[in-house]
N, C-alpha and C. Protein backbone atom coordinates (compact mmCIF):
# COMPACT_ATOMS: atom_id res chain seq x y z
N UNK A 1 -22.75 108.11 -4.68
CA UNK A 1 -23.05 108.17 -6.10
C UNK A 1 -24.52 107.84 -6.32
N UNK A 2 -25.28 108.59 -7.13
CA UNK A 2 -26.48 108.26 -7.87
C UNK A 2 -26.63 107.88 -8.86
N UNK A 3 -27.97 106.56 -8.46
CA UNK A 3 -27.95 105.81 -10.27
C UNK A 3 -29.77 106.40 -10.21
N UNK A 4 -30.05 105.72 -11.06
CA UNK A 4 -31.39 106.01 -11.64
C UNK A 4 -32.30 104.08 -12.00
N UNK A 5 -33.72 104.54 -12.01
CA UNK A 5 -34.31 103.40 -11.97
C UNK A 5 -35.38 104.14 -12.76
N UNK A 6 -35.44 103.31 -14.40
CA UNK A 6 -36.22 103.35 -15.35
C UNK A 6 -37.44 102.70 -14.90
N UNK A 7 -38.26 103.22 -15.54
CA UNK A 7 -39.55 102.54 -14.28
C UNK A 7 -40.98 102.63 -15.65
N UNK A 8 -41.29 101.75 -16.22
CA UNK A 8 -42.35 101.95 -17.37
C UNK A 8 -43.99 100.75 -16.63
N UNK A 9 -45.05 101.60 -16.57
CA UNK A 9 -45.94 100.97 -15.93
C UNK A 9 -47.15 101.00 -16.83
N UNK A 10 -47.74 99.90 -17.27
CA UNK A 10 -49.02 99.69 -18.05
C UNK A 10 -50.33 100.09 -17.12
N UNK A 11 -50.90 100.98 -17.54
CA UNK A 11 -51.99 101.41 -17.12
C UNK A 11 -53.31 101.00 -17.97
N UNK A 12 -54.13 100.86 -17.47
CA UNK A 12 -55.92 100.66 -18.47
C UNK A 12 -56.01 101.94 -18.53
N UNK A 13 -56.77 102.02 -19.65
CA UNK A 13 -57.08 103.23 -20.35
C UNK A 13 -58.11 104.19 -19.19
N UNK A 14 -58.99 103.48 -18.28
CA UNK A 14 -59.94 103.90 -17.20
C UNK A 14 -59.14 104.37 -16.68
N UNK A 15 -57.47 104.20 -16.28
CA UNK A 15 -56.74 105.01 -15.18
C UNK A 15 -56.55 106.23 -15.21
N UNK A 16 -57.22 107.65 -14.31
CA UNK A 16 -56.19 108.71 -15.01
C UNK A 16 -55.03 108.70 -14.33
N UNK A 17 -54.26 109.22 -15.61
CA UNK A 17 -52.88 109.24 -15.81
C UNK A 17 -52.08 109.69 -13.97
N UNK A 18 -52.85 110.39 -12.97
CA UNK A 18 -52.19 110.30 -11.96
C UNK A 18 -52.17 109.79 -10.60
N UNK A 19 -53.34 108.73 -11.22
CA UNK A 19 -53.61 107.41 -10.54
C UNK A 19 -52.61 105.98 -11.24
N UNK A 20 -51.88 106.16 -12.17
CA UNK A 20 -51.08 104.96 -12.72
C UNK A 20 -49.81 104.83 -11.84
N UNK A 21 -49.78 103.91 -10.98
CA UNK A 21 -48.91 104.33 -9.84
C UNK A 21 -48.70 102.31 -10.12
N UNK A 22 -47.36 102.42 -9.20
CA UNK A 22 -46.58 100.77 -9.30
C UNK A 22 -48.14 99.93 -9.09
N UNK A 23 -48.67 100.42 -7.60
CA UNK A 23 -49.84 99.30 -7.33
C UNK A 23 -51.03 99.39 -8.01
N UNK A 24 -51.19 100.17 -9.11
CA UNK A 24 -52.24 100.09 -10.00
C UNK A 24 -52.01 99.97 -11.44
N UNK A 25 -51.03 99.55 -11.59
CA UNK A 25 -50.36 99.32 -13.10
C UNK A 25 -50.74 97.31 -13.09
N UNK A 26 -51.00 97.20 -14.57
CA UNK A 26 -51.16 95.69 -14.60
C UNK A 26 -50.21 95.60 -14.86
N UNK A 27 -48.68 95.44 -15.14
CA UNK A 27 -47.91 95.82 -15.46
C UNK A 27 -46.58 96.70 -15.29
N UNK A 28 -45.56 96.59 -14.38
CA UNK A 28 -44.46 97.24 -14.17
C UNK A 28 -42.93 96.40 -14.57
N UNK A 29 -42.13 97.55 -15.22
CA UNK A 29 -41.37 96.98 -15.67
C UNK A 29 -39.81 98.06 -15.25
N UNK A 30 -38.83 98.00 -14.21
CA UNK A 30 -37.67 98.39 -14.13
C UNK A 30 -36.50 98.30 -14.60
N UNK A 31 -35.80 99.20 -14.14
CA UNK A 31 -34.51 98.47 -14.92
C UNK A 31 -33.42 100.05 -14.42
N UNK A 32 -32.28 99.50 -14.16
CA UNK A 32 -31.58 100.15 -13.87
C UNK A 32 -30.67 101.26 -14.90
N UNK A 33 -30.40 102.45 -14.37
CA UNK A 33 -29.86 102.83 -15.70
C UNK A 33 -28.68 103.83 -15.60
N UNK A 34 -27.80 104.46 -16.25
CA UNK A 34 -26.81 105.38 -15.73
C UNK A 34 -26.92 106.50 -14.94
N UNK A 35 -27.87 107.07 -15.86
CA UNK A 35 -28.51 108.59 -15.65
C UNK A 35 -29.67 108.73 -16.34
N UNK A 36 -29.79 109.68 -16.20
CA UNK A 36 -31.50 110.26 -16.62
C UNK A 36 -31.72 110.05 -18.31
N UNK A 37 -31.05 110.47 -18.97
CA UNK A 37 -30.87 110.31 -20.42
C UNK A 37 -31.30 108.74 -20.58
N UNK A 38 -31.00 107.56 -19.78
CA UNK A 38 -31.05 106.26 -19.87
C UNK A 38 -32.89 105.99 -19.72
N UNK A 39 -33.37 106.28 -18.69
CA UNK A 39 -34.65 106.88 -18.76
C UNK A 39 -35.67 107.32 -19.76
N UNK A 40 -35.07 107.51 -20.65
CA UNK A 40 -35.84 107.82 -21.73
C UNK A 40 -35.75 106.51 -23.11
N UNK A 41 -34.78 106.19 -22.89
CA UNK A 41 -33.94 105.22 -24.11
C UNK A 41 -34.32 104.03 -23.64
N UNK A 42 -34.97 102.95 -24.64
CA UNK A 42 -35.06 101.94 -24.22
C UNK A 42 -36.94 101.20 -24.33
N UNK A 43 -37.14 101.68 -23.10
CA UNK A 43 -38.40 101.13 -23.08
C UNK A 43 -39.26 100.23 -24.00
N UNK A 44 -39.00 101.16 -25.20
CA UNK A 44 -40.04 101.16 -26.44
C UNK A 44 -39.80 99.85 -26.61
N UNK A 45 -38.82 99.27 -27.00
CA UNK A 45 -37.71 97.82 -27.38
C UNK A 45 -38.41 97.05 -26.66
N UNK A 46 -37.88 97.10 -25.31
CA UNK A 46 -38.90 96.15 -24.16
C UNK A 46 -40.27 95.84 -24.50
N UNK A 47 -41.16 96.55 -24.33
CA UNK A 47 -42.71 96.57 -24.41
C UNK A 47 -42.60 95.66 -26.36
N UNK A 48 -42.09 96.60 -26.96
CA UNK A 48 -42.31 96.13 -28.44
C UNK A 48 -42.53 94.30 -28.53
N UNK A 49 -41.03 93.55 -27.59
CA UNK A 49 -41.05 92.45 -27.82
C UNK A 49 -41.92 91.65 -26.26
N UNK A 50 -42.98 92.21 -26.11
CA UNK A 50 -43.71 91.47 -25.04
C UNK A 50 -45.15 91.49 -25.75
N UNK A 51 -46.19 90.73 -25.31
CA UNK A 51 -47.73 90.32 -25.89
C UNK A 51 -48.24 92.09 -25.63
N UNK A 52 -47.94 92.95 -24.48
CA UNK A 52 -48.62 94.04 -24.05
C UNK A 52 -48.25 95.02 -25.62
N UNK A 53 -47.44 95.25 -26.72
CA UNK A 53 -47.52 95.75 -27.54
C UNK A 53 -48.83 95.74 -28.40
N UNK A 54 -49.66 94.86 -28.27
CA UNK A 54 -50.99 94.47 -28.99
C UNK A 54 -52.13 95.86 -28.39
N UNK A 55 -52.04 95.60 -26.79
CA UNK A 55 -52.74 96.27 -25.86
C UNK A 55 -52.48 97.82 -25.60
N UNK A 56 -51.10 98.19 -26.07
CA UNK A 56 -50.87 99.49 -25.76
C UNK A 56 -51.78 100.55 -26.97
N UNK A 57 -52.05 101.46 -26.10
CA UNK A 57 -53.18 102.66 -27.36
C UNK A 57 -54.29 102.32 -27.64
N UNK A 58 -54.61 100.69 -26.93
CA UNK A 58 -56.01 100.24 -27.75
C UNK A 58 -57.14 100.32 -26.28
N UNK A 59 -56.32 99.42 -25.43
CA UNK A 59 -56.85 99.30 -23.92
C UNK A 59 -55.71 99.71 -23.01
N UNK A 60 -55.51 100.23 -22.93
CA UNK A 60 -53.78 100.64 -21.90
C UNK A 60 -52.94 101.60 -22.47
N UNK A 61 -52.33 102.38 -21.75
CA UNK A 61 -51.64 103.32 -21.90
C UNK A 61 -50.02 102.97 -21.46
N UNK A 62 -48.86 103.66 -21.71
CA UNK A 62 -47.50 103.45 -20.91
C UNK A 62 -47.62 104.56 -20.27
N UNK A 63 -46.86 104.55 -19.17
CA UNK A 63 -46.73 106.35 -18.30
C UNK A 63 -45.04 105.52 -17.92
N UNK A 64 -43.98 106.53 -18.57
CA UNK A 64 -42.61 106.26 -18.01
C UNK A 64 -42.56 107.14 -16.89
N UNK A 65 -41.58 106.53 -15.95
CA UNK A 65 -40.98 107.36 -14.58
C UNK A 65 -39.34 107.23 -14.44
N UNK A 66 -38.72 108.48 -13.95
CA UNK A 66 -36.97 108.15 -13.82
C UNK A 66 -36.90 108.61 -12.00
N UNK A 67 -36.56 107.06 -12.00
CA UNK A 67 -36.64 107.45 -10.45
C UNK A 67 -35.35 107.32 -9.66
N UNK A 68 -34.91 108.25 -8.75
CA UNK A 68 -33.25 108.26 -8.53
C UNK A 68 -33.27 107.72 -7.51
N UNK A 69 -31.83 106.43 -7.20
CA UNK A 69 -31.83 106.11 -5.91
C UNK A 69 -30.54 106.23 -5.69
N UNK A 70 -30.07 106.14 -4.72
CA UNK A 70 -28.62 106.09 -3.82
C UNK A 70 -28.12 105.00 -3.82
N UNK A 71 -26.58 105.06 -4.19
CA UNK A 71 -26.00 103.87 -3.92
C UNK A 71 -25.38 103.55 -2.76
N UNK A 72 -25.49 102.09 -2.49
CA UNK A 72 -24.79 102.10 -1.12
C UNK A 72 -23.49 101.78 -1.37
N UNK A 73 -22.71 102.34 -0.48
CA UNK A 73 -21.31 103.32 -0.40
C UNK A 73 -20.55 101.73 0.31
């Protein structure tokens, strides 16, 4: 069976967008989720109630990722 791993990473605005990777994010935040649809839902909530809501759009960007992993059986 496959689950999915919501994956939201704070980038500086200097990053381009395909350099914002886990080890260059000030900032990574996971979370496990059903399926892909879960991936999308959510995030906003998270970030909203952390200090980085101040920083996002001003100095930092979000870049979401849905990343699938395998369960062990």
């Amino acid at each position: 069976m496959n689950a999915f791993i919501a994956v939201v990473l704070v980038c500086a605005n200097g990053i381009p967008q395909q350099d914002c990777t886990d080890a260059r994010a000030s900032e990574v935040r996971k979370v496990r989720v059903a399926n892909e649809l879960g991936c999308t839902n959510g995030w906003q909530e998270i970030i909203a109630r952390t200090d980085l809501r101040d920083e996002v759009g001003k100095t930092s960007y979000l870049k979401t990722e849905c990343r699938r992993v395998k369960e062990r059986e």
